[in-house]
Protein backbone atom coordinates (compact mmCIF):
# COMPACT_ATOMS: atom_id res chain seq x y z
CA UNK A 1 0.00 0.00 0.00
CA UNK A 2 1.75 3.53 -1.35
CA UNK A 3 -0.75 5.50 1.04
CA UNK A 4 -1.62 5.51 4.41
CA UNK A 5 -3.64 8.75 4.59
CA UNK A 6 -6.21 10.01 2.17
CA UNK A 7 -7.26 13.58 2.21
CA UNK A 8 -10.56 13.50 0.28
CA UNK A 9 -12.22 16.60 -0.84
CA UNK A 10 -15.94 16.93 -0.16
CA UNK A 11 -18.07 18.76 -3.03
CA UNK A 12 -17.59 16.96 -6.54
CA UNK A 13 -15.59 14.65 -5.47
CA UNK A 14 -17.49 12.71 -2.92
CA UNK A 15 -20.87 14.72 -2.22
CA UNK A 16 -23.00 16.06 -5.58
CA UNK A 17 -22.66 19.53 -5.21
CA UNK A 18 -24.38 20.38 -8.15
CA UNK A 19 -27.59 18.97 -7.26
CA UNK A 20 -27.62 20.64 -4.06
CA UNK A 21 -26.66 23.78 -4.95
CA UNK A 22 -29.31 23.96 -7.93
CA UNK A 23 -31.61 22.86 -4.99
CA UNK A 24 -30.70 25.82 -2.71
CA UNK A 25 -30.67 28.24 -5.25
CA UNK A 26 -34.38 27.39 -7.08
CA UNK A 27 -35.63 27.33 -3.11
CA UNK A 28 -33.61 30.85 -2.27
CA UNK A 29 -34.77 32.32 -5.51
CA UNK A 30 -38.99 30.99 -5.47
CA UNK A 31 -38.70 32.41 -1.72
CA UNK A 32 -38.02 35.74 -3.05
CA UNK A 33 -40.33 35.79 -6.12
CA UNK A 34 -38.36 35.53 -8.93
CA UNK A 35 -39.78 33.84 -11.98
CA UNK A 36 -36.90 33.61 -14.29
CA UNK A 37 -34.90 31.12 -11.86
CA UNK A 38 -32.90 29.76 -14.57
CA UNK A 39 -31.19 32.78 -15.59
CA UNK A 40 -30.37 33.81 -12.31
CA UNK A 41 -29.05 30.28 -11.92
CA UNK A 42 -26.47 30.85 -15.12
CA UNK A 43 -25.28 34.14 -13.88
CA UNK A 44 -24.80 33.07 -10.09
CA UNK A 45 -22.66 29.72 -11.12
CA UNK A 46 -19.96 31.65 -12.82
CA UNK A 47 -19.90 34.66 -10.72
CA UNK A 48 -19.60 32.09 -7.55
CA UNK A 49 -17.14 30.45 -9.07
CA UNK A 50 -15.09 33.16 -9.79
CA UNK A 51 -15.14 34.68 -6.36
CA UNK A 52 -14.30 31.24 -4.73
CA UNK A 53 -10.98 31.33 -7.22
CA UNK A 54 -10.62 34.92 -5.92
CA UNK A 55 -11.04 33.61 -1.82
CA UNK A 56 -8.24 31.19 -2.43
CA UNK A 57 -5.86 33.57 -4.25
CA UNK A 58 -6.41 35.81 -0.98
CA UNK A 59 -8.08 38.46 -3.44
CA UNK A 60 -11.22 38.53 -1.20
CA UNK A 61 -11.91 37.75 2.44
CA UNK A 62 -14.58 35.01 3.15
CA UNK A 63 -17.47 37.67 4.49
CA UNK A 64 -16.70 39.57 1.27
CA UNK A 65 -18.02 36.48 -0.80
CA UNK A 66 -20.46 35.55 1.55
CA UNK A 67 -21.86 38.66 2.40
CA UNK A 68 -22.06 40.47 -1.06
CA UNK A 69 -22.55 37.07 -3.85
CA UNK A 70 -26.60 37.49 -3.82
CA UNK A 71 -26.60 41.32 -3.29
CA UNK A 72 -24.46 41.44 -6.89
CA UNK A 73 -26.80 38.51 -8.21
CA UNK A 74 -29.80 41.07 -7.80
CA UNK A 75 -28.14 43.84 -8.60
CA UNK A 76 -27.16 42.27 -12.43
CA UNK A 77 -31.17 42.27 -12.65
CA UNK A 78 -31.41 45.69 -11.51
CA UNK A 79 -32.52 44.70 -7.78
CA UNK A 80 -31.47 45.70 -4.43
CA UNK A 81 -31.21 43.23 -1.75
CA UNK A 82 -29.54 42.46 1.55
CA UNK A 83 -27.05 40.24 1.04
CA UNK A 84 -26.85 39.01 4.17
CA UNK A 85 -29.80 38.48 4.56
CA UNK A 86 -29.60 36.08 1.31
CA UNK A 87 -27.20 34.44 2.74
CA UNK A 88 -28.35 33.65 5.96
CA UNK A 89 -31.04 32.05 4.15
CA UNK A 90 -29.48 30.31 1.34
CA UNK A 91 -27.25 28.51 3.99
CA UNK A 92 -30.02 27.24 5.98
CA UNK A 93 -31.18 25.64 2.82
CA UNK A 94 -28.22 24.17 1.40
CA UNK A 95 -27.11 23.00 5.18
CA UNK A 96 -29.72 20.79 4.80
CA UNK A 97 -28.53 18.53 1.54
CA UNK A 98 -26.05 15.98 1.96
CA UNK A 99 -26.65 14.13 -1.54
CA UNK A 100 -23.32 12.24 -2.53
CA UNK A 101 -22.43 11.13 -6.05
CA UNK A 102 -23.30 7.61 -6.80
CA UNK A 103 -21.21 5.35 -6.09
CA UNK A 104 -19.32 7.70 -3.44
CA UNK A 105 -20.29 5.53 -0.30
CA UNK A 106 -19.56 2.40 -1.77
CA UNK A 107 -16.13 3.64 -2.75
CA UNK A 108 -15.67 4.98 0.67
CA UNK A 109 -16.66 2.07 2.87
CA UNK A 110 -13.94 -0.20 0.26
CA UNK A 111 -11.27 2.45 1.33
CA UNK A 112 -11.94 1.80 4.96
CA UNK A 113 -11.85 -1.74 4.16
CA UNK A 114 -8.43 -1.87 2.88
CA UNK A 115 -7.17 -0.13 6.10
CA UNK A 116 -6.70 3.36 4.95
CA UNK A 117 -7.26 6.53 7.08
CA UNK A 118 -9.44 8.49 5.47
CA UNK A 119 -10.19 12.75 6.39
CA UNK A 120 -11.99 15.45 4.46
CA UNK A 121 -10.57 18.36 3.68
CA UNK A 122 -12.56 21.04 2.23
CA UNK A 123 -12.95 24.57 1.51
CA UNK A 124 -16.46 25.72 2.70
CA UNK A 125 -18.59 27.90 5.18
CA UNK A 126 -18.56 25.86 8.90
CA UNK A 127 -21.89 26.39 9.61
CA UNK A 128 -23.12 24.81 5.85
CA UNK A 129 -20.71 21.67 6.01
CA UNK A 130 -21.18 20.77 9.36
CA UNK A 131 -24.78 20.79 8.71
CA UNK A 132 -24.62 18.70 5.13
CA UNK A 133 -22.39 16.43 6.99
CA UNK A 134 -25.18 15.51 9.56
CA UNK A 135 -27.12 14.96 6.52
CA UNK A 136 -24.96 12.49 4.48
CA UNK A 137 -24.52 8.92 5.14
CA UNK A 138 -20.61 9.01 3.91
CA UNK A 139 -20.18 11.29 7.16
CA UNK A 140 -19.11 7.98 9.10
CA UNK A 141 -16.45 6.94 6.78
CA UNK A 142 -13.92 10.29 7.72
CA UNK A 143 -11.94 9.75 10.79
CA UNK A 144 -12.12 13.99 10.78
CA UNK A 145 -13.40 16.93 8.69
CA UNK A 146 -11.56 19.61 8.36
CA UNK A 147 -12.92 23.14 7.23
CA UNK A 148 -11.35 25.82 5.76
CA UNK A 149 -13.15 28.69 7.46
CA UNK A 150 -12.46 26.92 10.98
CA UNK A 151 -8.87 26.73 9.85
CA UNK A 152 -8.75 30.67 9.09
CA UNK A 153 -7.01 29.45 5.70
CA UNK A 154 -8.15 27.46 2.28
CA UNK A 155 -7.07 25.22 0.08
CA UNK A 156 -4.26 25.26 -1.96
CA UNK A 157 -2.73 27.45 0.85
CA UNK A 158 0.23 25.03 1.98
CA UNK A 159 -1.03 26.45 5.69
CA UNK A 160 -3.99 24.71 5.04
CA UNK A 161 -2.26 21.66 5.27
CA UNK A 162 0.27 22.17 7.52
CA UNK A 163 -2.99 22.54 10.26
CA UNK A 164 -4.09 19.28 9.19
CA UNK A 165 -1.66 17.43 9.37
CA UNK A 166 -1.07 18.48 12.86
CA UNK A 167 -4.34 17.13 13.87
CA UNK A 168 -3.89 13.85 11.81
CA UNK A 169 -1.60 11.19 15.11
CA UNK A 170 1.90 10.35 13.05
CA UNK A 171 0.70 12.02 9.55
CA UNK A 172 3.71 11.39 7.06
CA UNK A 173 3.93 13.32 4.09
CA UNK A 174 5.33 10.42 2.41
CA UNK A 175 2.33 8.32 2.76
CA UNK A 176 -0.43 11.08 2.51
CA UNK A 177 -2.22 11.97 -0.90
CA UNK A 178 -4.66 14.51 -1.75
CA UNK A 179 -7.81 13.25 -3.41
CA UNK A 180 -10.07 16.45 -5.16
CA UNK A 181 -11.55 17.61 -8.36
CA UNK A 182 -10.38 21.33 -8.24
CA UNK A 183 -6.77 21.03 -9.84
CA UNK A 184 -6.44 25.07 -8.64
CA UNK A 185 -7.54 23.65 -4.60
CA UNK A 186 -6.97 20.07 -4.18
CA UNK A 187 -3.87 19.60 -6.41
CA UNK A 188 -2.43 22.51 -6.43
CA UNK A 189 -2.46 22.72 -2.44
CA UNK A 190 -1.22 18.88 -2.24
CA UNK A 191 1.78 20.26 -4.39
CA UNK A 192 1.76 23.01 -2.65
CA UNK A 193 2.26 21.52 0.49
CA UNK A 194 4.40 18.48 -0.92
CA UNK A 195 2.29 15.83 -1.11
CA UNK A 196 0.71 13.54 -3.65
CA UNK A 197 -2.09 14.28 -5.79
CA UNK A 198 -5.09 12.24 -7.17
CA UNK A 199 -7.16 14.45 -9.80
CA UNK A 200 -11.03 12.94 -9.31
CA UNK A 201 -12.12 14.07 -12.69
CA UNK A 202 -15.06 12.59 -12.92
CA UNK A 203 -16.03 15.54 -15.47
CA UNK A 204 -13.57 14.17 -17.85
CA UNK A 205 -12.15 17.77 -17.97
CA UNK A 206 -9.46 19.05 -20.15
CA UNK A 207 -6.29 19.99 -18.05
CA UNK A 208 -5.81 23.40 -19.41
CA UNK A 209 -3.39 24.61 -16.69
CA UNK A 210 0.23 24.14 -15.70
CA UNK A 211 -1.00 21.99 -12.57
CA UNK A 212 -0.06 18.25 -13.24
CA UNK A 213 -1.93 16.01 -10.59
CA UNK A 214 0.22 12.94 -9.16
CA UNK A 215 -2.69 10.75 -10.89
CA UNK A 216 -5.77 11.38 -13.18
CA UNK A 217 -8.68 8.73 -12.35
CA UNK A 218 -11.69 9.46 -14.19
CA UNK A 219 -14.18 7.29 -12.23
CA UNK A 220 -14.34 5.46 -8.63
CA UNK A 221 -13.58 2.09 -10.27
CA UNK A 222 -10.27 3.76 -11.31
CA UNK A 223 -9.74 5.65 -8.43
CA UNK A 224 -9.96 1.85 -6.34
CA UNK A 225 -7.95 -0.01 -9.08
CA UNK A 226 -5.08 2.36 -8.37
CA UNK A 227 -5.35 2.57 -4.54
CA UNK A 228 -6.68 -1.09 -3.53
């Protein structure tokens, strides 16, 4: 066995973050009357997106995303909102969905079976992953969950791992691998912080960047044929 310690990231890689974020946002926007849901939906995804990229560049400070993502949503339709308020609310409703990819658990519960350590490590708001966590049945499988906002740092910030490993009994870089689907978070903080890297790409992505993953497994059948 190359590994001892697995480091899996949580949304896309293990839990479907797609369908529960398309959940939170259809309930956040019906909640606040808007008819056209979908094109909210296909500005929000990108604009997200973007500021999470800014968050772990250190562009933007987590209660800048938080607090201001919905208030520009509404303002791109020529709305005013409380942003806060938004997101008090959209939090409550995506705390709630713990939907995992299928497949996820089974993979999981073979890991444990083989006599690796597994943890989650994942970039995310406490208060929304602690509460999808009591809401997912893969929950049991992580020895410990470690969040970036309770860590004061995120992914790929080689900080971020140097706390976790110092909560992990005898963690060896040696024998630890990163496991994500965000080459610019998971691998590029494993390589930041010197460890190996396992690309989940179950989007069958083109790697555009300069950031070369350890491994590329497309699928949970390859992901166990190269770790089992």
């Amino acid at each position: 066995m190359i590994y001892k310690t697995l480091l899996f990231d949580l949304d896309s890689t293990v839990w479907d973050f797609h369908s529960a974020e398309n959940y939170a946002l259809t309930k956040l926007l019906e909640n606040q009357g808007v008819s056209e849901i979908e094109k909210y939906i296909e500005v929000y995804i990108p604009m997200n997106r973007a500021m999470w990229r800014s968050l772990e560049k250190n562009e933007i400070t987590r209660e800048e995303l938080v607090g201001t993502r919905f208030a520009k949503l509404f303002d791109h339709f020529g709305l005013e909102k409380d942003g806060h308020e938004l997101a008090s609310e959209y939090e409550a409703i995506l705390s709630t969905q713990g939907q995992t990819i299928d497949g996820a658990e089974e993979m999981l519960h073979t890991l444990t079976k083989a006599g690796y350590e597994l943890y989650a490590a994942t970039n995310g708001i406490t208060t929304i992953q602690k509460g999808r966590l009591e809401h997912s049945p893969v929950t049991k499988y992580f020895k410990k969950v470690f969040i970036s906002e309770e860590l004061k740092v995120a992914k790929p910030s080689p900080l971020f791992f140097e706390r976790v490993a110092k909560d992990i009994p005898d963690f060896d870089k040696e024998t630890a691998v990163m496991i994500g689907d965000s080459l610019t978070a998971d691998i590029q903080g494993g390589i930041n912080a010197g460890i190996d890297t396992i690309w989940m790409n179950l989007a069958r992505k083109e790697n555009r960047t300069a950031v070369k993953p350890t491994v590329e497994v497309r699928s949970y059948a390859e992901l166990l044929e190269f770790l089992v």
